[in-house]
C-alpha atoms as a PDB file:
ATOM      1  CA  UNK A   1      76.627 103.635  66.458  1.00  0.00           C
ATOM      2  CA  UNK A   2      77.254 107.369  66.351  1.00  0.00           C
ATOM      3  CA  UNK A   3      80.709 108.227  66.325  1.00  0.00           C
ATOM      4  CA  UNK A   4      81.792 110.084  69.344  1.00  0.00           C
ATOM      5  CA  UNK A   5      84.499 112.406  69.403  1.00  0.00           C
ATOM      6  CA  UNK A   6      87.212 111.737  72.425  1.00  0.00           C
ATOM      7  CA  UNK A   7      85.321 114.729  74.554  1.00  0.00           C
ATOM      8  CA  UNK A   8      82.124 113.249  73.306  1.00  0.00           C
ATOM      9  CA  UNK A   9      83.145 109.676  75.228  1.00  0.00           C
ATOM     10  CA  UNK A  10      84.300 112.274  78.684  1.00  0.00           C
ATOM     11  CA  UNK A  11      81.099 113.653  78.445  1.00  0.00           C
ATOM     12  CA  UNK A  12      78.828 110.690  78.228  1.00  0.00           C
ATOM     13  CA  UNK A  13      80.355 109.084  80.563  1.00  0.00           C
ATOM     14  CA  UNK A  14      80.435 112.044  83.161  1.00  0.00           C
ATOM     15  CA  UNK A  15      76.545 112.163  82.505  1.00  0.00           C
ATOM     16  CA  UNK A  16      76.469 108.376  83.509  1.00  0.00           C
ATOM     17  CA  UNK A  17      77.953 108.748  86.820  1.00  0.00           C
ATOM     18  CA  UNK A  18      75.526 111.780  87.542  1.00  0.00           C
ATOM     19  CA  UNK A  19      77.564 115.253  86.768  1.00  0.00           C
ATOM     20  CA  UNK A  20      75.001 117.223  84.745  1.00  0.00           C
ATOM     21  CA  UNK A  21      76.222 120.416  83.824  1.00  0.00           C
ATOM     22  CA  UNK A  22      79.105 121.745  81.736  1.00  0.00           C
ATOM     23  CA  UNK A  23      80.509 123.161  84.737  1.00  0.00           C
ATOM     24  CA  UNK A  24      79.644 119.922  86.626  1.00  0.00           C
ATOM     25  CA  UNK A  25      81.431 118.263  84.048  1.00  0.00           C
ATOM     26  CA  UNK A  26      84.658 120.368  83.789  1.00  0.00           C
ATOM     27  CA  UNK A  27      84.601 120.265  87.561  1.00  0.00           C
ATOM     28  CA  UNK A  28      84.962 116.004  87.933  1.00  0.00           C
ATOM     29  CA  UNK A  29      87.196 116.378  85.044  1.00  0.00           C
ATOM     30  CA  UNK A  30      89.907 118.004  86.941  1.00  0.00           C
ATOM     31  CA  UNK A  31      89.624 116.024  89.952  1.00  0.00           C
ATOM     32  CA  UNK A  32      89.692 112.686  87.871  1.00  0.00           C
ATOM     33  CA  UNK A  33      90.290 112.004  84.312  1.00  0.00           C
ATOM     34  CA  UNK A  34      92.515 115.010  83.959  1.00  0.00           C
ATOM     35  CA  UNK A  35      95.329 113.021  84.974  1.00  0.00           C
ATOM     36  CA  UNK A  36      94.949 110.637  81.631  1.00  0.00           C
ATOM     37  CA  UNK A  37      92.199 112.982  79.676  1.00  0.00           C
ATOM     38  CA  UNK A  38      91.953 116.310  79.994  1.00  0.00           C
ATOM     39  CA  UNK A  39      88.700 118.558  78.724  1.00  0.00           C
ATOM     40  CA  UNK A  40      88.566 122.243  78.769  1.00  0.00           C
ATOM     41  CA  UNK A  41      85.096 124.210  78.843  1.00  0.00           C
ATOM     42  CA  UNK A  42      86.286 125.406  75.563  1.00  0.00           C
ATOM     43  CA  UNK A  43      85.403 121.133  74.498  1.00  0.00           C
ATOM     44  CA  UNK A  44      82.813 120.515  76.524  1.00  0.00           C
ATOM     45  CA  UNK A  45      79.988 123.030  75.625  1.00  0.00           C
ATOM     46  CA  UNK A  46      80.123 122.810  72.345  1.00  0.00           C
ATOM     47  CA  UNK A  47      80.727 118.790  72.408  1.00  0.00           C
ATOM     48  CA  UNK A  48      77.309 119.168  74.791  1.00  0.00           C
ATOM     49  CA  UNK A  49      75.539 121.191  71.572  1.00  0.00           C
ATOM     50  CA  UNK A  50      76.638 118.893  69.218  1.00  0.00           C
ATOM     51  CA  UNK A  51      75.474 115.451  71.551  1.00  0.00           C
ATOM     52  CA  UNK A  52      72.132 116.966  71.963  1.00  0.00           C
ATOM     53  CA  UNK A  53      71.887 117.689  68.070  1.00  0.00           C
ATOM     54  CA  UNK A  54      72.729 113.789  68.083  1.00  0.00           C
ATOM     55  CA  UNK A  55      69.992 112.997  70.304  1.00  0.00           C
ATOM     56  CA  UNK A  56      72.632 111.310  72.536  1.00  0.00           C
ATOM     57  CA  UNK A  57      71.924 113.823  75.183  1.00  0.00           C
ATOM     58  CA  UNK A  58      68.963 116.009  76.348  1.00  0.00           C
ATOM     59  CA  UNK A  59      68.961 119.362  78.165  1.00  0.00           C
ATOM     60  CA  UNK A  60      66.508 120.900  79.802  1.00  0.00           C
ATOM     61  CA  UNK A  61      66.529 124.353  81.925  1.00  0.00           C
ATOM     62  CA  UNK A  62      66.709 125.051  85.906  1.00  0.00           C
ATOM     63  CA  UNK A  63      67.994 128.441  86.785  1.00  0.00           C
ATOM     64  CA  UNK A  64      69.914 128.084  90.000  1.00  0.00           C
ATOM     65  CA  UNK A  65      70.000 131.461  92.295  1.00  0.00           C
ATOM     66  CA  UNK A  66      68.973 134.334  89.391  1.00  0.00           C
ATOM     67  CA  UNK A  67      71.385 132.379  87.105  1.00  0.00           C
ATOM     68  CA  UNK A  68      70.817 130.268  84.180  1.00  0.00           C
ATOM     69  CA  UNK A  69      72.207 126.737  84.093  1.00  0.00           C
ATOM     70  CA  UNK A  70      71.488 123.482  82.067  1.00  0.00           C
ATOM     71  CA  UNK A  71      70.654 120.379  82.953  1.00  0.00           C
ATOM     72  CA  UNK A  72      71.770 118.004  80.583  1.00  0.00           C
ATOM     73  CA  UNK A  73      70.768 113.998  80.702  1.00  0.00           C
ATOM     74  CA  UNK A  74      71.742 110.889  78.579  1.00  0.00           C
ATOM     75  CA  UNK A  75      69.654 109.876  76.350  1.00  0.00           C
ATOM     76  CA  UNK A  76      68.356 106.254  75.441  1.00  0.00           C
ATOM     77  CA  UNK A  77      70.161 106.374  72.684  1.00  0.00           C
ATOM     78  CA  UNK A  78      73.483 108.038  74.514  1.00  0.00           C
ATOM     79  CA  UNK A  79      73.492 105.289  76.784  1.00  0.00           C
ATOM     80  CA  UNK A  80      73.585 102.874  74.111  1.00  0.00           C
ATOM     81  CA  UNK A  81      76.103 104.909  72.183  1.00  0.00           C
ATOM     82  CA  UNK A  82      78.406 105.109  75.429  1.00  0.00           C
ATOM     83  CA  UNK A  83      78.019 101.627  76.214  1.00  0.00           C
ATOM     84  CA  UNK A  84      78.575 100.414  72.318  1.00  0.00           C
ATOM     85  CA  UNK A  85      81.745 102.458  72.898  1.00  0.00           C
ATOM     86  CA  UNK A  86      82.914 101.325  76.469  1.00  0.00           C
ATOM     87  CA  UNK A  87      82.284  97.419  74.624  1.00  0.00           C
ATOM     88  CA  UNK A  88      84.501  97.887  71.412  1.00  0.00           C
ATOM     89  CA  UNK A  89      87.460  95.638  71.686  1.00  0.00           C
ATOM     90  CA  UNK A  90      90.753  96.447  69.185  1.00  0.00           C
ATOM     91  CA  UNK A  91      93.456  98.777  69.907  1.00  0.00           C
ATOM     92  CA  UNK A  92      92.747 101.815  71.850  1.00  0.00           C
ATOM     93  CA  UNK A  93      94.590 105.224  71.327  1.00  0.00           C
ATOM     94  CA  UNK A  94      97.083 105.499  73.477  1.00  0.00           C
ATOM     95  CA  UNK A  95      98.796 108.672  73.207  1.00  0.00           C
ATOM     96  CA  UNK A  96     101.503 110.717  75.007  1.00  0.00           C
ATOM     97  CA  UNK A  97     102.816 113.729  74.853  1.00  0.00           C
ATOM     98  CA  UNK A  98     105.376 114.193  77.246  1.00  0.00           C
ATOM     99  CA  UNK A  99     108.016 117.490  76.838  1.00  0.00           C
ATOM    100  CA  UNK A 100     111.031 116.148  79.225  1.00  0.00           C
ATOM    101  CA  UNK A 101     111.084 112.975  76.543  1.00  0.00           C
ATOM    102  CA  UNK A 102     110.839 115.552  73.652  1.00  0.00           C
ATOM    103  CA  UNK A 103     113.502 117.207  75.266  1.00  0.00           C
ATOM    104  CA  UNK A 104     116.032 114.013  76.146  1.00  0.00           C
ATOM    105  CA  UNK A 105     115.418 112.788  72.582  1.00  0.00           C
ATOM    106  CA  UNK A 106     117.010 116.086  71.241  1.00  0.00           C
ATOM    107  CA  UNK A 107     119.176 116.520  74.071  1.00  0.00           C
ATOM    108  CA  UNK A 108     122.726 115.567  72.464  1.00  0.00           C
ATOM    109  CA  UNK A 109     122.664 119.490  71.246  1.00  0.00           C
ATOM    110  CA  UNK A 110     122.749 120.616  74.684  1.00  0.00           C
ATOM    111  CA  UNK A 111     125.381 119.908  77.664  1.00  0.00           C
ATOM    112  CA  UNK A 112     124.776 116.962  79.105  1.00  0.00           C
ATOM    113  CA  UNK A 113     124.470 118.131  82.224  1.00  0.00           C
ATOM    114  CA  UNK A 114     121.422 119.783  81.703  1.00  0.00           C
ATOM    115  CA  UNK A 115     119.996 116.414  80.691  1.00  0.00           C
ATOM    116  CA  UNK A 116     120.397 115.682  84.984  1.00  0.00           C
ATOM    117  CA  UNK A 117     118.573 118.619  85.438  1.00  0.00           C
ATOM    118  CA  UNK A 118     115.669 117.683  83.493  1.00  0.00           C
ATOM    119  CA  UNK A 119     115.285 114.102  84.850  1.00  0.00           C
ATOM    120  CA  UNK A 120     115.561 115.830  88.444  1.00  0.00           C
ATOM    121  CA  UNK A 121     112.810 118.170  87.391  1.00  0.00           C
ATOM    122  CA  UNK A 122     110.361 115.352  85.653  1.00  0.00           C
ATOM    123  CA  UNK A 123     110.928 113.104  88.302  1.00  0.00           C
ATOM    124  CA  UNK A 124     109.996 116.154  90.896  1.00  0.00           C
ATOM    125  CA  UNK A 125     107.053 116.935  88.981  1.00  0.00           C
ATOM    126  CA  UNK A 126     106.290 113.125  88.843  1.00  0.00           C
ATOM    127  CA  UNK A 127     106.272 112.471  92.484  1.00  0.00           C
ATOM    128  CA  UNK A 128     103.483 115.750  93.433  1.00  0.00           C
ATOM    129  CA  UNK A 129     101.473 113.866  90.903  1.00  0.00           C
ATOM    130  CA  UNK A 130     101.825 110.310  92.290  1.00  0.00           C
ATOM    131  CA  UNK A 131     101.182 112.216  95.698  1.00  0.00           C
ATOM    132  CA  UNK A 132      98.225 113.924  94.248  1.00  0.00           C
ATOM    133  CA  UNK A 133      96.832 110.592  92.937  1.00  0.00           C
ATOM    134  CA  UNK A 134      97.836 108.807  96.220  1.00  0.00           C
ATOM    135  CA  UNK A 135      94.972 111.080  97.686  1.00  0.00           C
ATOM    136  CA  UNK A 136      92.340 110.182  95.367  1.00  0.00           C
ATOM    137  CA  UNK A 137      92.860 106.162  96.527  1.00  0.00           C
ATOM    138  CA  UNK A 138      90.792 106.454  99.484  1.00  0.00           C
ATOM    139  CA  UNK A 139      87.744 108.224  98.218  1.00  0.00           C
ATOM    140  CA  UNK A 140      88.071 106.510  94.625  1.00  0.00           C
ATOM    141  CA  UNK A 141      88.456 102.839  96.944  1.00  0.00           C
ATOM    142  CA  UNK A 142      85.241 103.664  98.474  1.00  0.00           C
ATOM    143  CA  UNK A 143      83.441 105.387  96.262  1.00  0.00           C
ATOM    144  CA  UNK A 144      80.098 104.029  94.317  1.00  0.00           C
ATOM    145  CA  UNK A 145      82.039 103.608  91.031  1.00  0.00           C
ATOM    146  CA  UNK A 146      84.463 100.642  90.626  1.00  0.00           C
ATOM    147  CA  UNK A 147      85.737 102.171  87.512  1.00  0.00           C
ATOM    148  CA  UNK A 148      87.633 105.425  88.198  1.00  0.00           C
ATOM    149  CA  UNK A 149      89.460 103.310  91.459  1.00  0.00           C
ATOM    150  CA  UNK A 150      90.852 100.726  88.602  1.00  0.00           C
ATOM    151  CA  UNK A 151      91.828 103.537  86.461  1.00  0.00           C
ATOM    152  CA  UNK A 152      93.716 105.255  89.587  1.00  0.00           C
ATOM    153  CA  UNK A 153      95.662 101.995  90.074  1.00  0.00           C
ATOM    154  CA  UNK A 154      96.822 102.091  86.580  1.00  0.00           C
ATOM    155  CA  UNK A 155      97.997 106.396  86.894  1.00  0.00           C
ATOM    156  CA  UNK A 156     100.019 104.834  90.163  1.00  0.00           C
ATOM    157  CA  UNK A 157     101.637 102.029  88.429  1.00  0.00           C
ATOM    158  CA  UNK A 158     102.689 104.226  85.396  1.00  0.00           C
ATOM    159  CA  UNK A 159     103.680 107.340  87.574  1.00  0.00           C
ATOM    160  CA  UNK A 160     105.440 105.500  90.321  1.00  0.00           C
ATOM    161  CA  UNK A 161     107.267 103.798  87.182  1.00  0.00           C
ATOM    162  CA  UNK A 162     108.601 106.800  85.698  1.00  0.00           C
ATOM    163  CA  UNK A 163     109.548 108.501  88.880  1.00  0.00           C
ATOM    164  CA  UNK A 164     112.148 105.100  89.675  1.00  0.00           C
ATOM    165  CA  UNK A 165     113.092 105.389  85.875  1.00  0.00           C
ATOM    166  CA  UNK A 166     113.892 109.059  86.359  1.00  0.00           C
ATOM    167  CA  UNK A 167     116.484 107.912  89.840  1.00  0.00           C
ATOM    168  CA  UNK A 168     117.475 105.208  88.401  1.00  0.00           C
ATOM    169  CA  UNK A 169     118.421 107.406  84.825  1.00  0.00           C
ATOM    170  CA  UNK A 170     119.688 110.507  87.300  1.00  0.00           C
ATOM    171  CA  UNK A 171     121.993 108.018  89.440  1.00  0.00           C
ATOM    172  CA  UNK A 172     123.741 106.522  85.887  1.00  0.00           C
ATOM    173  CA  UNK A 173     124.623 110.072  84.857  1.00  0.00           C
ATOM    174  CA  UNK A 174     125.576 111.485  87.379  1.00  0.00           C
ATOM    175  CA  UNK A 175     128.138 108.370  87.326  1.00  0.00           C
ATOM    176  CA  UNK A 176     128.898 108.965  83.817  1.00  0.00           C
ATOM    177  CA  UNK A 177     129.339 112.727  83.999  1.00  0.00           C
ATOM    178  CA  UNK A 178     126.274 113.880  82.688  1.00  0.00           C
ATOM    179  CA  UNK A 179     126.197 111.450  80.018  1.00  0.00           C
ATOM    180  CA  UNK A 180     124.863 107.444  79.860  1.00  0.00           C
END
């Protein structure tokens, strides 16, 4: 199997479900796997290049209005490549970067107070994301893909988690005086 880069994996399987330009691409990105995966253009057209050079993916051109754009299209061997990947059992990466935990784990050299203020914030922030995912159910529900409606449910569970963590966290401060 060719190894694919994490952008590699976003693109292949954007080309699966039908997107077909880098703009395509970066488009679905932001209205889906951004949430979990995020790809800038910056990733994705060289990461096309370097599929193509692979033979994993094939372009071809179709100037839309005056302007150039490429097509691009799995290849045989791309769809083998994606679905060796989407089949390999064993420990996936699972990776988070989060900035309000960053913050809390250092936050003994600041007042504690502020640490309220940063849970309120985070938990804010948390709750326009669950309702920005909470308007993706319907469409993802009934959409032609099964896949991005499971991977919703998951972003729900884990958002809607950290935004009762982040109450339940604000409430024991503010009962200990900024500290727990």
């Amino acid at each position: 199997m060719k190894e694919l880069t994490p952008t590699g994996r976003v693109i292949l399987g954007m080309l699966s479900m039908g997107r077909n330009t880098g703009y395509d691409i970066k488009q679905f990105v932001d209205k889906s796997t951004r949430h979990f995966w995020a790809a800038s253009y910056g990733q994705i057209y060289p990461e096309l290049r370097r599929l193509e050079e692979q033979g994993l993916v094939q372009s071809r051109s179709e100037p839309s209005g005056g302007r150039a754009r490429t097509v691009f299209e799995l290849t045989d061997l791309g769809r083998e490549a994606l679905r060796e990947w989407l089949e390999t059992t064993g420990d996936p990466l699972w990776e988070l970067r989060c900035e309000t935990m960053l913050k809390l784990f250092f936050s003994d050299a600041a007042d504690p107070r502020y640490r309220i203020e940063q849970l309120r914030t985070f938990r804010e922030q948390q709750e326009r994301k669950l309702e920005q995912l909470r308007e993706l159910e319907e469409p993802a529900r009934t959409g032609s893909h099964n896949g991005p409606y499971l991977s919703l449910q998951l972003g729900l569970a884990l958002v809607g988690s950290m935004v009762d963590w982040c109450r339940e966290m604000e409430h024991q401060l503010v009962e200990n005086d900024g500290s727990v």
